[in-house]
C-alpha atoms as a PDB file:
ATOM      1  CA  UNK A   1      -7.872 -29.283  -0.110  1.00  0.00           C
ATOM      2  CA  UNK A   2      -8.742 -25.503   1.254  1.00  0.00           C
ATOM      3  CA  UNK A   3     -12.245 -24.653   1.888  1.00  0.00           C
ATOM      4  CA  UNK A   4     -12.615 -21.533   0.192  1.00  0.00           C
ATOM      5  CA  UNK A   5     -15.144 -19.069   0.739  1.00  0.00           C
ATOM      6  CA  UNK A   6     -16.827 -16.857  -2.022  1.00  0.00           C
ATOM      7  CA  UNK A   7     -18.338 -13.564  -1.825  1.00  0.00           C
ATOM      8  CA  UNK A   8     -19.641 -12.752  -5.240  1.00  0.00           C
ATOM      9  CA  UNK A   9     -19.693  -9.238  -6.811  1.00  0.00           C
ATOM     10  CA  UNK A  10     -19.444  -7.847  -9.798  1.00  0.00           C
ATOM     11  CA  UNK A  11     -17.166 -10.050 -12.410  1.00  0.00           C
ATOM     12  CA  UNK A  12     -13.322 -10.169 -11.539  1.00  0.00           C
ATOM     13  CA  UNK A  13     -11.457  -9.161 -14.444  1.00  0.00           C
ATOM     14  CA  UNK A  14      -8.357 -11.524 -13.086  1.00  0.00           C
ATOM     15  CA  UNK A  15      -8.012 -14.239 -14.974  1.00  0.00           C
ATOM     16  CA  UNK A  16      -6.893 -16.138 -11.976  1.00  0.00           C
ATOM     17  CA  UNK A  17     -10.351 -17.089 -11.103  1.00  0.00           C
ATOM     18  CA  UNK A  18     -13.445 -15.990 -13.319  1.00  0.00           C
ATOM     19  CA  UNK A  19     -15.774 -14.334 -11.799  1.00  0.00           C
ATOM     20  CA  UNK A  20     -14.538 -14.261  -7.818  1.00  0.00           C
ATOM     21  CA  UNK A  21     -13.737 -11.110  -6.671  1.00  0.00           C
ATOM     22  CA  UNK A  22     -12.898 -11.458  -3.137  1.00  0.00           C
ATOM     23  CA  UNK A  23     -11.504 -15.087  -2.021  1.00  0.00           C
ATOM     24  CA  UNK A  24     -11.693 -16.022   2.072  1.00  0.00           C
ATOM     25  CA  UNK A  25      -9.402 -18.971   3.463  1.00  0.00           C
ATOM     26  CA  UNK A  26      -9.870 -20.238   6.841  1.00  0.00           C
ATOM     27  CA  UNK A  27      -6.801 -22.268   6.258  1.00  0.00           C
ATOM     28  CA  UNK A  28      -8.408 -25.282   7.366  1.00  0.00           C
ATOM     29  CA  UNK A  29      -9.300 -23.969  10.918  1.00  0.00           C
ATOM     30  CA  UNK A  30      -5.326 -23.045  11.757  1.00  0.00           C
ATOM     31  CA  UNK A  31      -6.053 -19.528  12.238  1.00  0.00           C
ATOM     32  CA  UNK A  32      -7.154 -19.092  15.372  1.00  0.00           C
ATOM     33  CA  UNK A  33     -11.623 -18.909  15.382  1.00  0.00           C
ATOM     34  CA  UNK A  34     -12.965 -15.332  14.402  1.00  0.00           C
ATOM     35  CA  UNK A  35      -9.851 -14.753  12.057  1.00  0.00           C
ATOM     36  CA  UNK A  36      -9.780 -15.542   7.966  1.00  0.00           C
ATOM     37  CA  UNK A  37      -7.962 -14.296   5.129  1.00  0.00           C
ATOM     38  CA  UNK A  38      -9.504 -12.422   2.364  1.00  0.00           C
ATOM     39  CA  UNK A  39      -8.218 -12.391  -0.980  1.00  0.00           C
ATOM     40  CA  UNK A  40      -9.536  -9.483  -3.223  1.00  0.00           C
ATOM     41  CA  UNK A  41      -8.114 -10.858  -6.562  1.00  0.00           C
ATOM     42  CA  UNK A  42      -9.292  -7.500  -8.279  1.00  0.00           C
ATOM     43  CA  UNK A  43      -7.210  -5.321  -6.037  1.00  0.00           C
ATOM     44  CA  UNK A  44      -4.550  -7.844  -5.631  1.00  0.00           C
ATOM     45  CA  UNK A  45      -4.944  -7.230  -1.481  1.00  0.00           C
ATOM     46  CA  UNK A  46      -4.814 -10.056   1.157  1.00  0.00           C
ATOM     47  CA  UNK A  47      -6.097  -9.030   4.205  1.00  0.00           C
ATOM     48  CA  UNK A  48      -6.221 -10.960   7.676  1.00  0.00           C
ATOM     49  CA  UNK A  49      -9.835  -9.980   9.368  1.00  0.00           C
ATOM     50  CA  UNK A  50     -10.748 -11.139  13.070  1.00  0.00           C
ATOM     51  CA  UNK A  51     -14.190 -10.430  13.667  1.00  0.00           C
ATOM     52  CA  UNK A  52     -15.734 -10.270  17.184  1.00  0.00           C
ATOM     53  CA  UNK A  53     -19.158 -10.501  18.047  1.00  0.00           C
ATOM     54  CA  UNK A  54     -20.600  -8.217  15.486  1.00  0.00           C
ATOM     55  CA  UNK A  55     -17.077  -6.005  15.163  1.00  0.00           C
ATOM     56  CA  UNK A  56     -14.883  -6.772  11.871  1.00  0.00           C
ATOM     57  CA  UNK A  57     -11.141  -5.739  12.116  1.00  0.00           C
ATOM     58  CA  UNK A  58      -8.650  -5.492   9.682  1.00  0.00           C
ATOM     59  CA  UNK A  59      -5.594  -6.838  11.064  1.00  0.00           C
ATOM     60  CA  UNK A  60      -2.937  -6.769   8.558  1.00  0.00           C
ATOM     61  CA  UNK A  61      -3.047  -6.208   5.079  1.00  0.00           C
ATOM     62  CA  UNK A  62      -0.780  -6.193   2.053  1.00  0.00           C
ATOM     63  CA  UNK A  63      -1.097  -5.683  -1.810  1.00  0.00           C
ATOM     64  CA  UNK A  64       0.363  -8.238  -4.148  1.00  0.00           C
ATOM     65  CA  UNK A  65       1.392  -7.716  -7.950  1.00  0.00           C
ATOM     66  CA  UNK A  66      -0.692 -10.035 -10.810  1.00  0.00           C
ATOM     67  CA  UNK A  67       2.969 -12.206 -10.541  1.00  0.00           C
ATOM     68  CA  UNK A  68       2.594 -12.536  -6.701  1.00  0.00           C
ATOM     69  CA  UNK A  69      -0.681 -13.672  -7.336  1.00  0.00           C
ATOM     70  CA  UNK A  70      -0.162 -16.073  -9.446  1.00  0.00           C
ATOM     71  CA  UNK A  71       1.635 -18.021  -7.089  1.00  0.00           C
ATOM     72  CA  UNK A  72       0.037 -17.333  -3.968  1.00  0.00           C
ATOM     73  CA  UNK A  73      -3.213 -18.306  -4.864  1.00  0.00           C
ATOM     74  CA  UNK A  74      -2.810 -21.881  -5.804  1.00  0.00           C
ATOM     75  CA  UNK A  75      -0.786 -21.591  -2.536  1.00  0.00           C
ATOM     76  CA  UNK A  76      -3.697 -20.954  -0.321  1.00  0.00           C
ATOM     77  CA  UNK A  77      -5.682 -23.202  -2.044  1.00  0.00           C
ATOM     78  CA  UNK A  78      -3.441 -26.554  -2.053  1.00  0.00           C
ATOM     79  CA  UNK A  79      -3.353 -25.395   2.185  1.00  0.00           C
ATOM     80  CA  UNK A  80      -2.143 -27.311   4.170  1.00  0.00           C
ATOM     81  CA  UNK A  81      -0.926 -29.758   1.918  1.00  0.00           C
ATOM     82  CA  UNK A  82       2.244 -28.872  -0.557  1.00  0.00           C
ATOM     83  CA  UNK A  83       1.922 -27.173  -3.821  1.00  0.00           C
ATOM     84  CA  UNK A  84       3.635 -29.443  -6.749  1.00  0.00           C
ATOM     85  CA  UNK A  85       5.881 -26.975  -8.774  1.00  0.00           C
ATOM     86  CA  UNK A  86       3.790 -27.663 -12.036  1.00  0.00           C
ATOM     87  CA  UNK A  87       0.829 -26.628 -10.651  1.00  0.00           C
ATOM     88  CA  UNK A  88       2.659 -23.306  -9.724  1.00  0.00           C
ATOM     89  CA  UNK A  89       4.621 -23.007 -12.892  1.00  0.00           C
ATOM     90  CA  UNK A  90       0.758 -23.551 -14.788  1.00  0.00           C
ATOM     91  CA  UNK A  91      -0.841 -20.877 -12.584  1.00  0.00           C
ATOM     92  CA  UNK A  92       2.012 -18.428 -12.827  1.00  0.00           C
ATOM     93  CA  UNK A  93       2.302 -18.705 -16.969  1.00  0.00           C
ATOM     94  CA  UNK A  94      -1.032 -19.723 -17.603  1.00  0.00           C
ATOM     95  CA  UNK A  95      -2.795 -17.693 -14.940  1.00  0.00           C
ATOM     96  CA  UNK A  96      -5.231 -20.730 -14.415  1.00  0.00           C
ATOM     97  CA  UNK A  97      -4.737 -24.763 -13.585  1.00  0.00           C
ATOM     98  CA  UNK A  98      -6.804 -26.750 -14.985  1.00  0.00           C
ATOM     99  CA  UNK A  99      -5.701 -30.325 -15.412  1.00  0.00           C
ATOM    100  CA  UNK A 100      -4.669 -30.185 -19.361  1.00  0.00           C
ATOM    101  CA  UNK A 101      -2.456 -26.977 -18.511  1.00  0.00           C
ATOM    102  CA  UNK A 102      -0.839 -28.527 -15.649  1.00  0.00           C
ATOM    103  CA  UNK A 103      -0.229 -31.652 -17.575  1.00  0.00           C
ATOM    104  CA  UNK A 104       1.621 -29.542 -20.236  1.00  0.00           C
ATOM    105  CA  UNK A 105       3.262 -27.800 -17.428  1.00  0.00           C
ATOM    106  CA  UNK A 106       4.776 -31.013 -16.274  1.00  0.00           C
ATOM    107  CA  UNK A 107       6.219 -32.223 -19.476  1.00  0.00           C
ATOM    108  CA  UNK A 108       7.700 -28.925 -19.739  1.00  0.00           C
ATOM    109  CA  UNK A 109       9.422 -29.438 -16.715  1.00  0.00           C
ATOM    110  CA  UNK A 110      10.214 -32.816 -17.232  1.00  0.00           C
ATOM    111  CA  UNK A 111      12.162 -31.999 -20.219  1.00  0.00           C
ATOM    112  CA  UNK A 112      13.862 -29.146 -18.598  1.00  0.00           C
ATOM    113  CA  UNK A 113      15.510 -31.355 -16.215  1.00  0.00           C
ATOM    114  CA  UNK A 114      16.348 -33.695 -18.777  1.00  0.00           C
ATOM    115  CA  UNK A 115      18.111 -30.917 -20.734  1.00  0.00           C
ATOM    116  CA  UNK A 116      19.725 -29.532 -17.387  1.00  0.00           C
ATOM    117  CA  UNK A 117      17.713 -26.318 -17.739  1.00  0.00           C
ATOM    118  CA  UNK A 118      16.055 -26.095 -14.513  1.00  0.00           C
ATOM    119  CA  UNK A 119      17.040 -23.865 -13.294  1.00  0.00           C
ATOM    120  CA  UNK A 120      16.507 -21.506 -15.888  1.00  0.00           C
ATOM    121  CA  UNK A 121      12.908 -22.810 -16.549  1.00  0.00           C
ATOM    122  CA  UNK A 122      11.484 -22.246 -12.745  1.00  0.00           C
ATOM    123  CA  UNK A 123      13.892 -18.997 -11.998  1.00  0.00           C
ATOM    124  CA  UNK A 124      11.038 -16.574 -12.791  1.00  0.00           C
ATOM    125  CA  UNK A 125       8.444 -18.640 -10.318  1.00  0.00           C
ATOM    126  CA  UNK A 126      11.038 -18.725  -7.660  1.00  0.00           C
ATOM    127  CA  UNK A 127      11.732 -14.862  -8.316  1.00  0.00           C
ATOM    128  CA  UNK A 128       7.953 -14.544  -7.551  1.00  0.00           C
ATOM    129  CA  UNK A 129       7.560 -16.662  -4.528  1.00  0.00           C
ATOM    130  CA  UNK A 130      10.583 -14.619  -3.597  1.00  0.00           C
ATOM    131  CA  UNK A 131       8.774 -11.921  -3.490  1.00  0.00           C
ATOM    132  CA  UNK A 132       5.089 -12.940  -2.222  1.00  0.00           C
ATOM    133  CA  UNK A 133       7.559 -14.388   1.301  1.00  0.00           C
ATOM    134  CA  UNK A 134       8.617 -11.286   1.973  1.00  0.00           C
ATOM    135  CA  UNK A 135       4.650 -10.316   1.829  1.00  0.00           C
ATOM    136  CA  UNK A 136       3.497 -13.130   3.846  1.00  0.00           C
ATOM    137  CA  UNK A 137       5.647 -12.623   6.562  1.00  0.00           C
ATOM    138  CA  UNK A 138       3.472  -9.925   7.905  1.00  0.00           C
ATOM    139  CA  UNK A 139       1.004 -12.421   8.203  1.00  0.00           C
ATOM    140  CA  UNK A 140       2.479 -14.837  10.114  1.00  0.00           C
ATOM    141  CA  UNK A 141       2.299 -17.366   7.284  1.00  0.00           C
ATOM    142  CA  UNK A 142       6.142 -18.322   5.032  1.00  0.00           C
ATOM    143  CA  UNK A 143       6.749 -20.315   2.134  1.00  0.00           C
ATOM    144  CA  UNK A 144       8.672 -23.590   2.457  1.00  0.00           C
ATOM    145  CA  UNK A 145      10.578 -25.197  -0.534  1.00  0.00           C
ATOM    146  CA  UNK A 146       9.904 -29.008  -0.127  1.00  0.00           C
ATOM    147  CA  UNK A 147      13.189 -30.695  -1.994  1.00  0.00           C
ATOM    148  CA  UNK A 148      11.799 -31.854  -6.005  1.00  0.00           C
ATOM    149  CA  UNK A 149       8.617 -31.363  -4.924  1.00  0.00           C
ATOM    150  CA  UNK A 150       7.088 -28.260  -4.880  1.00  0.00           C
ATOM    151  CA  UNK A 151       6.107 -25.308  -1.716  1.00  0.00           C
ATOM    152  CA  UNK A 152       4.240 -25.464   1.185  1.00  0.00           C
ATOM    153  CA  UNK A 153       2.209 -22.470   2.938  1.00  0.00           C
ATOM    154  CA  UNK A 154       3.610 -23.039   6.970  1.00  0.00           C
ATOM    155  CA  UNK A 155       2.357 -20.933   9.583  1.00  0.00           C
ATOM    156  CA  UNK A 156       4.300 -19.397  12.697  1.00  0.00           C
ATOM    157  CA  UNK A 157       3.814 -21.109  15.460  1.00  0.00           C
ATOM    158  CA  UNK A 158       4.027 -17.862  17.476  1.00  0.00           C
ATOM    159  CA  UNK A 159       1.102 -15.635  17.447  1.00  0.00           C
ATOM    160  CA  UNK A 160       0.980 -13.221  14.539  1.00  0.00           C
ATOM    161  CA  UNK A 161       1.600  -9.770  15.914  1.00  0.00           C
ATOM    162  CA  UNK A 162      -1.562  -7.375  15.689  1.00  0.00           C
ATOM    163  CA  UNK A 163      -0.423  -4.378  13.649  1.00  0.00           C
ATOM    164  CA  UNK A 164      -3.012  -1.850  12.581  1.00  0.00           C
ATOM    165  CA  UNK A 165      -3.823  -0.329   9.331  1.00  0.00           C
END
């Protein structure tokens, strides 16, 4: 799992994570060193900081909706390993994914594919992830469909390009 690094503050009023304001993901060491992601669940910005020496510098950064976030954050966290699509669907109606919910989550979707409604039930997450790709891509970082199983965060494996805000 992604090590995840909290800077407290005053109490988020997302109920993606209680109490977390701003979020930082090394993405287990695959950005290059001096670089992290910062998630500011309040704002609903991700940023991508590179710090050098004792210089911080925002890279790039983009704002994503309460939907976007609701994907993207169990995303980041599952990093670098695959997200299953209950978890997502759980996060993205639930806005949290705790075991129980995710459970639920994947009887819902177990029945959906036995009543051939698929398709139907995920179309809102996928319209989301949609979405939060197009974000991401400023980043360097896309979102991979792994076949009945779920997403995956990948990274570029060219250099992200340094465009300043």
């Amino acid at each position: 799992m992604q090590k995840v690094y909290v800077r407290k503050g005053k109490a988020a009023t997302c109920d993606l994570k209680k109490d977390i304001e701003i979020m930082h993901f090394s993405l287990q060491d695959a950005l290059p060193p001096g670089h992290i992601l910062a998630l500011n669940t309040k704002f609903g910005t991700l940023s991508y900081l590179s710090y050098e020496g004792d210089r911080l510098q925002m890279m790039v950064q983009e704002q994503f909706t309460s939907t976007e976030l609701s994907v993207l954050l169990p995303l980041l966290e599952m990093f670098p390993y695959y997200c299953p699509y209950e978890v997502l669907y759980a996060s993205f109606y639930n806005g949290r994914t705790s075991d129980d919910v995710v459970e639920l989550s994947r009887k819902k979707l177990d029945k959906a594919i036995a009543d051939g409604s698929w398709d139907q039930e995920m179309r809102a997450v996928r319209d989301a992830l949609s979405r939060t790709r197009i974000k991401l891509r400023h980043f360097g970082i896309d979102i991979s469909s792994i076949l009945s199983t779920g997403y995956i965060l990948m990274l570029a494996s060219t250099p992200m390009p340094i465009v300043r805000v």
